[in-house]
N, C-alpha and C. Protein backbone atom coordinates (compact mmCIF):
# COMPACT_ATOMS: atom_id res chain seq x y z
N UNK A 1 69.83 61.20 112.68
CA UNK A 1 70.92 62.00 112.14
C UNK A 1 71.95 62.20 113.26
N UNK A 2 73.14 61.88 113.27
CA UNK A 2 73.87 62.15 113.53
C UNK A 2 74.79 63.70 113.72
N UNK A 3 75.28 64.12 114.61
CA UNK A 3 75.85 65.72 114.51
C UNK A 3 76.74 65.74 114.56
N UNK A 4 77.25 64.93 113.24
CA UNK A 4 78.96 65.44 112.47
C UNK A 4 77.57 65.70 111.24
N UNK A 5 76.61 64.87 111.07
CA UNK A 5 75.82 65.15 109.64
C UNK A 5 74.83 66.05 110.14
N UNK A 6 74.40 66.85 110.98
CA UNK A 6 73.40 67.87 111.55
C UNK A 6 74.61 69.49 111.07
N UNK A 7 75.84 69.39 111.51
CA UNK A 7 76.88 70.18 111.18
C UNK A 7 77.19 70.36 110.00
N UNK A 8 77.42 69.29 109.00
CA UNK A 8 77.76 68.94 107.92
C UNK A 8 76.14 69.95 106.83
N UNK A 9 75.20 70.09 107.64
CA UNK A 9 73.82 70.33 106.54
C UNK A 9 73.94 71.62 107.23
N UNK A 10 74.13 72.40 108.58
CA UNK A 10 74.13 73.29 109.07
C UNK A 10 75.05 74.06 107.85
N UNK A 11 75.97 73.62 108.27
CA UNK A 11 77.11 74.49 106.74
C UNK A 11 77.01 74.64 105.69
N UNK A 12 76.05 73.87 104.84
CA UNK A 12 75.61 73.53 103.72
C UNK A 12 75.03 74.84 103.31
N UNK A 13 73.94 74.78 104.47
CA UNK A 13 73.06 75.84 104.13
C UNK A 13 73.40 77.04 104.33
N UNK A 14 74.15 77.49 105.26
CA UNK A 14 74.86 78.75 105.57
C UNK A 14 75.74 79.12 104.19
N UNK A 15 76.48 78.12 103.62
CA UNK A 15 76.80 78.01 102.35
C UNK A 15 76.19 78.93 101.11
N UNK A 16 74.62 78.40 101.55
CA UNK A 16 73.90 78.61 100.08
C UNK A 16 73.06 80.26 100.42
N UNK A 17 72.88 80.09 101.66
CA UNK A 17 72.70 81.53 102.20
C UNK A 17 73.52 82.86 101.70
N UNK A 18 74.73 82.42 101.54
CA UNK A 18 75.30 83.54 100.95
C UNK A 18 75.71 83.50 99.61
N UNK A 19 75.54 82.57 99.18
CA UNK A 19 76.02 82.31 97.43
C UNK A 19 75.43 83.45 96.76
N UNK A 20 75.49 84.01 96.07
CA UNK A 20 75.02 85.13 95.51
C UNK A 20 74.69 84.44 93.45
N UNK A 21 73.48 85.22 93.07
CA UNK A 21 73.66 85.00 91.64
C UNK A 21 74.28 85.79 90.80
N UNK A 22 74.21 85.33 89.66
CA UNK A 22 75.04 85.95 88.79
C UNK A 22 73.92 87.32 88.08
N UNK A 23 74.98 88.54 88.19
CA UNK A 23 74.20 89.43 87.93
C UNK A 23 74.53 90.23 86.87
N UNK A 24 73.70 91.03 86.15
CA UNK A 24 73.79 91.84 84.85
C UNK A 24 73.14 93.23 85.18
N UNK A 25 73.55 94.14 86.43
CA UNK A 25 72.30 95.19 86.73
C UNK A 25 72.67 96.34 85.71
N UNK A 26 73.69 96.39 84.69
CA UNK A 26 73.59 98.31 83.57
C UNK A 26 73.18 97.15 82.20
N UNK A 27 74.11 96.28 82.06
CA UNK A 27 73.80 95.89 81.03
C UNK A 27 73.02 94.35 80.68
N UNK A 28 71.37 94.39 80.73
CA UNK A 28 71.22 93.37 81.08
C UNK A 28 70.88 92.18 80.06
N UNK A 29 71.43 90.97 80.83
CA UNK A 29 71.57 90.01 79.78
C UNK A 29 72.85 89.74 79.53
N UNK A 30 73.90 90.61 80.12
CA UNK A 30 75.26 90.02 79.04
C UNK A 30 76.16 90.87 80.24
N UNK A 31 77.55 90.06 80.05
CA UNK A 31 78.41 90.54 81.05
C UNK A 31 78.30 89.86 82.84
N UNK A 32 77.59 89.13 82.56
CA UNK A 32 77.46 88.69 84.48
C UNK A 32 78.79 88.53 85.01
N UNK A 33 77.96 88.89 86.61
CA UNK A 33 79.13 89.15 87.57
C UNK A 33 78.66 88.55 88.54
N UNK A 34 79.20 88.06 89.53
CA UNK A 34 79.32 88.13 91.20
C UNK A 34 80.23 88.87 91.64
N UNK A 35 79.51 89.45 92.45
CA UNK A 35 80.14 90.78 93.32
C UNK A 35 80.46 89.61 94.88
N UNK A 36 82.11 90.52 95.31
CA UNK A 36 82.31 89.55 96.37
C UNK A 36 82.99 91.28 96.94
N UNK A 37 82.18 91.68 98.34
CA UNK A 37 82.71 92.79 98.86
C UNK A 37 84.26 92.47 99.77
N UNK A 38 84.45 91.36 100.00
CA UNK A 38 85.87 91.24 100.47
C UNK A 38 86.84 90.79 100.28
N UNK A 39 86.84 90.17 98.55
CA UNK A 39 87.82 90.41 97.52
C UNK A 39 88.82 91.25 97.37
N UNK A 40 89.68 90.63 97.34
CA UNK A 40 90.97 92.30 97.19
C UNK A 40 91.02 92.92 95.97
N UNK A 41 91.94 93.87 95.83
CA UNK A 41 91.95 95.14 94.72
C UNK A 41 90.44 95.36 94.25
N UNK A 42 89.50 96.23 95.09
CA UNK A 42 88.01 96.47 94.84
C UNK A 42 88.03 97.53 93.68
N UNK A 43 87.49 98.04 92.33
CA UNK A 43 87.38 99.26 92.11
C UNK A 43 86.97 99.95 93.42
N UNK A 44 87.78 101.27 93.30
CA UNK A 44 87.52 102.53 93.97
C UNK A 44 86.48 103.54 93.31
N UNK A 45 85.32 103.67 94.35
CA UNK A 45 84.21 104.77 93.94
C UNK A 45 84.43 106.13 93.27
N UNK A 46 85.76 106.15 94.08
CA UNK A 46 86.02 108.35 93.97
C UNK A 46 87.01 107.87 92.79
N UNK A 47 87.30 107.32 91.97
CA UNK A 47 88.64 107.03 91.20
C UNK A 47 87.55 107.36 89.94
N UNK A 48 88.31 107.82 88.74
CA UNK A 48 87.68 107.85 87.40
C UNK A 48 88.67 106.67 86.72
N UNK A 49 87.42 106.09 86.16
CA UNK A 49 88.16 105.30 85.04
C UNK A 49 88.01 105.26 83.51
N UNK A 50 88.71 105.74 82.89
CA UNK A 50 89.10 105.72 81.14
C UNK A 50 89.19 104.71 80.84
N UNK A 51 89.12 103.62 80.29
CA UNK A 51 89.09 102.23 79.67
C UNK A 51 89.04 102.39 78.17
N UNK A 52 90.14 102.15 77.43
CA UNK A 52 89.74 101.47 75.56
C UNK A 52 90.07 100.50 75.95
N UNK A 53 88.75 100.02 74.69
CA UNK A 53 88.94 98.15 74.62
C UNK A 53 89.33 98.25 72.81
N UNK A 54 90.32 97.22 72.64
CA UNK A 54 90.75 96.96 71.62
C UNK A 54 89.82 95.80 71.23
N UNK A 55 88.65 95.71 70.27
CA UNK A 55 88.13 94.66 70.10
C UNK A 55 88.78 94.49 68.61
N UNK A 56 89.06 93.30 68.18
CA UNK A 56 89.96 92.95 66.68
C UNK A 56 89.60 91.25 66.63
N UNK A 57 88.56 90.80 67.14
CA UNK A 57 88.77 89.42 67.48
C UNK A 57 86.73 88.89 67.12
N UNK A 58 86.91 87.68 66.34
CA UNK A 58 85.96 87.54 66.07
C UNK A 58 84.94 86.62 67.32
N UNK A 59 85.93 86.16 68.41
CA UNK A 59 85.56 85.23 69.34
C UNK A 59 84.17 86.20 69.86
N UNK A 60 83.54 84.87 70.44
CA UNK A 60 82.57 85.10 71.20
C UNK A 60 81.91 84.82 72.42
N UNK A 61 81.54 84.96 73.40
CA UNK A 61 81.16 84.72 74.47
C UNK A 61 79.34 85.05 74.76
N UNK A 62 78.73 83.97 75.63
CA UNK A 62 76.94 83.73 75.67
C UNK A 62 76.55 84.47 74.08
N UNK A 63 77.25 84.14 73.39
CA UNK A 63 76.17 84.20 71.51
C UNK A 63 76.58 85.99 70.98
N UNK A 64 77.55 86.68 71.98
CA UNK A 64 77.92 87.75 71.09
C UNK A 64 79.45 88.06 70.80
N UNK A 65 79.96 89.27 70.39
CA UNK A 65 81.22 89.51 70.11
C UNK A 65 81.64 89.18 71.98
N UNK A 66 83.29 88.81 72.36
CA UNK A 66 83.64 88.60 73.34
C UNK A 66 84.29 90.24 74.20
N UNK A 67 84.23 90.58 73.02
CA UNK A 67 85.17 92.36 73.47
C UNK A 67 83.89 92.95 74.12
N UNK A 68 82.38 92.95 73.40
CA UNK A 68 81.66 93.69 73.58
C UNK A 68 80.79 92.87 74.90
N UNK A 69 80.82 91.82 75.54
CA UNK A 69 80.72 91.21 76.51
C UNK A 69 81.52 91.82 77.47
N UNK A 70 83.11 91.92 77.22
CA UNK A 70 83.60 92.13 78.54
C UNK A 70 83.26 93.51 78.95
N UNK A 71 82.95 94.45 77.84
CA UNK A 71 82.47 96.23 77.94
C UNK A 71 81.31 95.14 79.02
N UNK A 72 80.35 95.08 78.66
CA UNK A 72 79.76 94.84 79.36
C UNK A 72 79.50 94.16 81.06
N UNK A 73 80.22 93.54 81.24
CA UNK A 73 81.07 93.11 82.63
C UNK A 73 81.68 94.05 82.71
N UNK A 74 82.42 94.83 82.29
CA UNK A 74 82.73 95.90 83.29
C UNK A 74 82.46 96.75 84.17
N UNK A 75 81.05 97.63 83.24
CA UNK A 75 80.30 98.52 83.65
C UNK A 75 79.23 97.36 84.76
N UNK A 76 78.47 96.25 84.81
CA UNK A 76 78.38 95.68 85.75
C UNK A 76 78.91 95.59 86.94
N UNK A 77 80.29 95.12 86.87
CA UNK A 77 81.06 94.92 88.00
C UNK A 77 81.40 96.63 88.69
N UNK A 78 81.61 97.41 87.98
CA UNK A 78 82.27 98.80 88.67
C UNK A 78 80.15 99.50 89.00
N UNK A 79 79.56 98.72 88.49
CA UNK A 79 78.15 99.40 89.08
C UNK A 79 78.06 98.66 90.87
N UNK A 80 78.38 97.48 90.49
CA UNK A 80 77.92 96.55 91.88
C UNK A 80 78.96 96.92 92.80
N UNK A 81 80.20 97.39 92.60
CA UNK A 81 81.38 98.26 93.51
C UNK A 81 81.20 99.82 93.77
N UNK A 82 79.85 99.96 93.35
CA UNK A 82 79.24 101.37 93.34
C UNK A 82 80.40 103.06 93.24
N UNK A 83 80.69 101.92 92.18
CA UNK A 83 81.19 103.38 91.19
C UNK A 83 80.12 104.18 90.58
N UNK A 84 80.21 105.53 90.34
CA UNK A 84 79.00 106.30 89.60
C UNK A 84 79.23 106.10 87.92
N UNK A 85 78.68 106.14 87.52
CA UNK A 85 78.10 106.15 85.90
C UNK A 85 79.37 107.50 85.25
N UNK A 86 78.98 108.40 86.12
CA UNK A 86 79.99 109.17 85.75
C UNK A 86 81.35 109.67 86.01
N UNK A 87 81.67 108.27 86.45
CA UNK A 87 83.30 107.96 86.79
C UNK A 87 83.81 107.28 85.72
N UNK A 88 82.96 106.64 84.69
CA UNK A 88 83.43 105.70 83.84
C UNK A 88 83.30 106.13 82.52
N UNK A 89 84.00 106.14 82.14
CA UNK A 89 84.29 106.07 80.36
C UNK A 89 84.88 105.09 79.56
N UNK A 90 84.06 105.07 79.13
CA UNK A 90 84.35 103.44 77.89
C UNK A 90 84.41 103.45 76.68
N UNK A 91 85.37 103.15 75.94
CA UNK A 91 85.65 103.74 74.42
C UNK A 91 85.98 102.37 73.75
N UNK A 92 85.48 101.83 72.41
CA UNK A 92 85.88 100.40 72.01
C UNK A 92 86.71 101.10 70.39
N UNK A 93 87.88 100.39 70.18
CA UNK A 93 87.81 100.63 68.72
C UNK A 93 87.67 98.93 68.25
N UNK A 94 87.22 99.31 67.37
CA UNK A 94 86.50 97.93 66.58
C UNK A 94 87.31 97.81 65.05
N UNK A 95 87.61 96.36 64.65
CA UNK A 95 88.92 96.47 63.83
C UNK A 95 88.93 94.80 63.14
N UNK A 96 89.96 94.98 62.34
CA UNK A 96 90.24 93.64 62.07
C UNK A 96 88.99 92.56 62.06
N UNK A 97 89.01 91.58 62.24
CA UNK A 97 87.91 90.29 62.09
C UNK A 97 87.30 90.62 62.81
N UNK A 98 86.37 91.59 64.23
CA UNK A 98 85.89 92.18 64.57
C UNK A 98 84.85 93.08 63.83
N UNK A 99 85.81 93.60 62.53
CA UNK A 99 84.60 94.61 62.05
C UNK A 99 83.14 93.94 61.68
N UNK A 100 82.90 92.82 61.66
CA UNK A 100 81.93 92.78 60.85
C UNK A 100 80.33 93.14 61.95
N UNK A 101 81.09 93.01 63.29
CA UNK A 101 79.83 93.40 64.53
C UNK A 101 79.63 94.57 64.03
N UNK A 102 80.15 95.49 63.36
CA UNK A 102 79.34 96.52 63.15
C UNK A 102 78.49 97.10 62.01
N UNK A 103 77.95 95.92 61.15
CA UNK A 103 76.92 95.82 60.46
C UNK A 103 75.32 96.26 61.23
N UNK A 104 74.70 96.86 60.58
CA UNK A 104 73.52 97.19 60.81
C UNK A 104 73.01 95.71 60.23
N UNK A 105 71.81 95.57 60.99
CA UNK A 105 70.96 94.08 61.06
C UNK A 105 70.58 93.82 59.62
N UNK A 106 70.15 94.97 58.68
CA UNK A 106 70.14 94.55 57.41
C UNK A 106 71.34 94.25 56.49
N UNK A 107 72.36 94.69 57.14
CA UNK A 107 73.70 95.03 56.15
C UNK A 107 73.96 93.15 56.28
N UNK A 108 73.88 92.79 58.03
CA UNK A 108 74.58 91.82 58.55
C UNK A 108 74.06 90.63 57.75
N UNK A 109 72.23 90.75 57.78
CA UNK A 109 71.51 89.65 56.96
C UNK A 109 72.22 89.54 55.86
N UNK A 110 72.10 90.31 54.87
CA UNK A 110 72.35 90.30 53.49
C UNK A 110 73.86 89.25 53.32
N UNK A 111 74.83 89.57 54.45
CA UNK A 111 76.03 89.12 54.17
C UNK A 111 76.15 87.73 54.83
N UNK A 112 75.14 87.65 55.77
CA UNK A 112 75.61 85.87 56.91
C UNK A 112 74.20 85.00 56.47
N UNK A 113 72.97 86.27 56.29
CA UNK A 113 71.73 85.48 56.29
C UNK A 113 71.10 85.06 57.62
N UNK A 114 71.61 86.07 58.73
CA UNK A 114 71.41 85.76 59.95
C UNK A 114 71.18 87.21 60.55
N UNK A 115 70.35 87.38 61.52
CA UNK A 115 70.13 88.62 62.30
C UNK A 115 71.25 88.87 63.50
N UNK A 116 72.23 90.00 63.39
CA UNK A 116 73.51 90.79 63.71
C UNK A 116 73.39 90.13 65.24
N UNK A 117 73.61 89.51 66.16
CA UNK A 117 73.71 89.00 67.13
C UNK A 117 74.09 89.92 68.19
N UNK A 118 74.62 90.87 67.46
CA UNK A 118 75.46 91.93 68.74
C UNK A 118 74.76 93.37 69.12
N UNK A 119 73.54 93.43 68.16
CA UNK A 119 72.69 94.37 68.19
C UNK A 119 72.23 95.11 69.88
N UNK A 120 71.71 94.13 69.94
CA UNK A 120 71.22 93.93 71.68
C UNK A 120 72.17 95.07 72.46
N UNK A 121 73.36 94.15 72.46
CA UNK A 121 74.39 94.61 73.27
C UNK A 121 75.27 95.85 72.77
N UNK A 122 75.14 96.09 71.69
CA UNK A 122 75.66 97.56 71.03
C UNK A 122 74.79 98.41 71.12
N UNK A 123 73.84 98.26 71.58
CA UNK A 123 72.53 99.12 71.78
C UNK A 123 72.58 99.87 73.41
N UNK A 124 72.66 98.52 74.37
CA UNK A 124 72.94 98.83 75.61
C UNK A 124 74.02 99.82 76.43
N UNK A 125 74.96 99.12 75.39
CA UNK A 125 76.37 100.32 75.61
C UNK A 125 76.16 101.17 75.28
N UNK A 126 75.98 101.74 73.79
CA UNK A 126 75.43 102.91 73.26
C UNK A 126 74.45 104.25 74.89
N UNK A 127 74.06 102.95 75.07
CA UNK A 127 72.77 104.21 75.55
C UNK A 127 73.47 104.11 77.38
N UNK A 128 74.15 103.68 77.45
CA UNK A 128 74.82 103.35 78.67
C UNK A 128 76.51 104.59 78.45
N UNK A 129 76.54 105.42 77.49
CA UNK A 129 77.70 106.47 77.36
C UNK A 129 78.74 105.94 76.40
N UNK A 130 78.41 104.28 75.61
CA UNK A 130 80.16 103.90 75.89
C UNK A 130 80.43 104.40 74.22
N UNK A 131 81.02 104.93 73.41
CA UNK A 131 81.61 105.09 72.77
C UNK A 131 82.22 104.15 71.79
N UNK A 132 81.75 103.46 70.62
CA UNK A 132 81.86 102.38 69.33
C UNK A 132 82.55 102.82 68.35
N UNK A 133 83.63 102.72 68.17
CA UNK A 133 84.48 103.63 66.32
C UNK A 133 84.47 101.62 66.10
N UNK A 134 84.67 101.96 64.39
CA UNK A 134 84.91 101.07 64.00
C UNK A 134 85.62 101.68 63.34
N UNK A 135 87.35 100.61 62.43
CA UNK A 135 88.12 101.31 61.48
C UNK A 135 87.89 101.76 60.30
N UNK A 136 87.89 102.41 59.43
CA UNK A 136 87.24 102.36 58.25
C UNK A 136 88.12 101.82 57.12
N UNK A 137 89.21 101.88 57.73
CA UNK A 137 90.25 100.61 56.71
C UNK A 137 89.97 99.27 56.84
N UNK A 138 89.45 99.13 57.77
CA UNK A 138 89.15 97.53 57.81
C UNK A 138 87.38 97.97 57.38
N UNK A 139 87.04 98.12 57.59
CA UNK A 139 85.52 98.33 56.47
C UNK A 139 85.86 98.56 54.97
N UNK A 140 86.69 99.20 54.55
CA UNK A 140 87.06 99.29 53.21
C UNK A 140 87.67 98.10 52.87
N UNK A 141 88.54 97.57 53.60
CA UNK A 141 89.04 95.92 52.92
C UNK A 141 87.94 95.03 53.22
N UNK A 142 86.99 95.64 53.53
CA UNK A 142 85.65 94.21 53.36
C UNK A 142 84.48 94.58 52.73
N UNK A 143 84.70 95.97 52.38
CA UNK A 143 83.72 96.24 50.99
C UNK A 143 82.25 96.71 51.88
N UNK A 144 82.71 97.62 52.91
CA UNK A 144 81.39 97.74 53.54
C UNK A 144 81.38 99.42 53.51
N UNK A 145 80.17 99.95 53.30
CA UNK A 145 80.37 100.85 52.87
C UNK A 145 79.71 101.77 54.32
N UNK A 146 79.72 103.29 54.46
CA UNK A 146 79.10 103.78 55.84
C UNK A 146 77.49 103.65 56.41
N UNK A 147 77.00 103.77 55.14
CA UNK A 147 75.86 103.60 55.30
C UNK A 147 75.08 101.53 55.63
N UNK A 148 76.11 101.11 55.61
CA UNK A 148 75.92 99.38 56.16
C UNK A 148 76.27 99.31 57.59
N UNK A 149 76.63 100.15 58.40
CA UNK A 149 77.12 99.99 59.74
C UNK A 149 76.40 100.81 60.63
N UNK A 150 76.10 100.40 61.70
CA UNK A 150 74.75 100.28 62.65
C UNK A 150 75.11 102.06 63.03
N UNK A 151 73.79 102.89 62.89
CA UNK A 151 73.97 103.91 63.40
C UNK A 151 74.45 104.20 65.11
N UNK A 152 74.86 103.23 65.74
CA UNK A 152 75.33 103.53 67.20
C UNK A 152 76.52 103.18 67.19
N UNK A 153 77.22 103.13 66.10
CA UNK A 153 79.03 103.09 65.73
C UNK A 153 79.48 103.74 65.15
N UNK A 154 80.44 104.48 65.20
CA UNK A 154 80.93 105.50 64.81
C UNK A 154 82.34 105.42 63.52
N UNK A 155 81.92 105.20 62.70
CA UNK A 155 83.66 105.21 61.36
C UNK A 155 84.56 106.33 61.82
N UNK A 156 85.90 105.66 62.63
CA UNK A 156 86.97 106.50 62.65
C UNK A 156 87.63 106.28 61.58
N UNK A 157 89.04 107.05 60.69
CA UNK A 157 89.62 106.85 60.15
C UNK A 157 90.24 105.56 60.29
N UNK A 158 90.70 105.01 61.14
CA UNK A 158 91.26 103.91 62.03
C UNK A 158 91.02 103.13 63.35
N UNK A 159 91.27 101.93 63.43
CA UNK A 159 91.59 101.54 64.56
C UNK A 159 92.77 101.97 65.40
N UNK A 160 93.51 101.72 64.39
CA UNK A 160 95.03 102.87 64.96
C UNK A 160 94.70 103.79 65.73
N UNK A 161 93.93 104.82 64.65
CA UNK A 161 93.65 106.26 65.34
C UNK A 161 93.11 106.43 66.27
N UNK A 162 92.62 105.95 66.67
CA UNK A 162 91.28 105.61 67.78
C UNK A 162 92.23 104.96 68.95
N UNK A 163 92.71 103.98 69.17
CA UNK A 163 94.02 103.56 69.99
C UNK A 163 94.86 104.70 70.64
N UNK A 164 95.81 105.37 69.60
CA UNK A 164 96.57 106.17 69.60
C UNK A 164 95.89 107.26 70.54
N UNK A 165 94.73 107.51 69.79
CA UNK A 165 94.15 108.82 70.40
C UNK A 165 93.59 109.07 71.79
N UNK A 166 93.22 107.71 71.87
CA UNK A 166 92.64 108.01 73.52
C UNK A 166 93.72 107.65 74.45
N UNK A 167 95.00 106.69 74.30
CA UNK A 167 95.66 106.61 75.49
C UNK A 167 96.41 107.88 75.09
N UNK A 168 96.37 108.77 74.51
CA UNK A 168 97.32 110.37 74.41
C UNK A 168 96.39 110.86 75.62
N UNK A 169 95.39 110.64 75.78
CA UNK A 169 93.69 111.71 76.05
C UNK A 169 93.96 110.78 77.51
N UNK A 170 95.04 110.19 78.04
CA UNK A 170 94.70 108.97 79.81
C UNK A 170 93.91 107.87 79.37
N UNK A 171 93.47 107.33 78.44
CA UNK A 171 92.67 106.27 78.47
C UNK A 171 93.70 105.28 78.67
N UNK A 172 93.17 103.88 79.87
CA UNK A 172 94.14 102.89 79.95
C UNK A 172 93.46 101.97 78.79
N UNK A 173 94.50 101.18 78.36
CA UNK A 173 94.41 100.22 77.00
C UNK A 173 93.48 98.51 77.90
N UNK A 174 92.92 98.37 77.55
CA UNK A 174 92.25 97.17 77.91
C UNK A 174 92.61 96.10 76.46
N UNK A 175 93.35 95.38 76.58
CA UNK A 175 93.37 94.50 75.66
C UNK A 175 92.17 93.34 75.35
């Protein structure tokens, strides 16, 4: 071996030494992150953060809703920047081609013939503080009634309302 190629494997490995994996430590399974401590604009520890997520979108990301993924990467990433639990508040309104994540697993069967995919992860948030409205105008234009939607979501009058209401209350809008 040669030592341009002794250098060349020296680096390699120093390389892989620090590569870090991809991690899921509040919500696990969904949302991965790599944490890089000398990345710029870090969340700040002592800072509170308000976050609504506007989820209205049927896309998806690793097999669930994509809105309720990124809730999830969030609270990941601001855990591994060791923010406290109780710096963060997380509020989703759920809406439009979106609503249908908030079927309870029997409501969801009956209508796709498939078990609710987002269960998992509406569960995690739930018990992790974050706050689920779904609109009830968009549940009423799809014929779903309160008792079909997963008890860890909440029927606001609106998506609107729910929008409106928390950036009045400081919540920043997460699109």
């Amino acid at each position: 071996m040669n030592i341009r190629s002794f250098f060349i494997l020296v680096l390699f490995s120093l390389g892989n030494i620090n590569a870090q994996d991809w991690q899921t430590p509040v919500i696990q399974g969904y949302g991965e992150v790599k944490y890089f401590d000398k990345a710029a604009v870090q969340p700040n520890p002592k800072s509170e953060y308000k976050l609504l997520f506007d989820i209205k979108s049927e896309a998806e990301k690793s097999g669930v809703n994509k809105g309720l993924w990124i809730m999830a990467r969030t609270l990941n990433l601001f855990s591994l920047a060791k923010v406290p639990s109780k710096n963060i508040t997380l509020v989703a309104s759920i809406h439009g081609d979106a609503t249908y994540i908030a079927l309870s697993d029997s409501s969801y069967r009956k209508k796709f013939g498939t078990p609710n995919p987002n269960l998992d992860i509406i569960e995690q948030l739930k018990n992790k503080g974050v706050n689920l409205y779904v609109c009830s105008q968009a549940t009423a234009a799809r014929e779903i009634e309160v008792e079909m939607i997963h008890p860890d979501i909440t029927p606001a009058i609106s998506g609107l309302s729910v929008l409106a209401s928390y950036q009045m209350k400081g919540f920043i809008l997460m699109p």
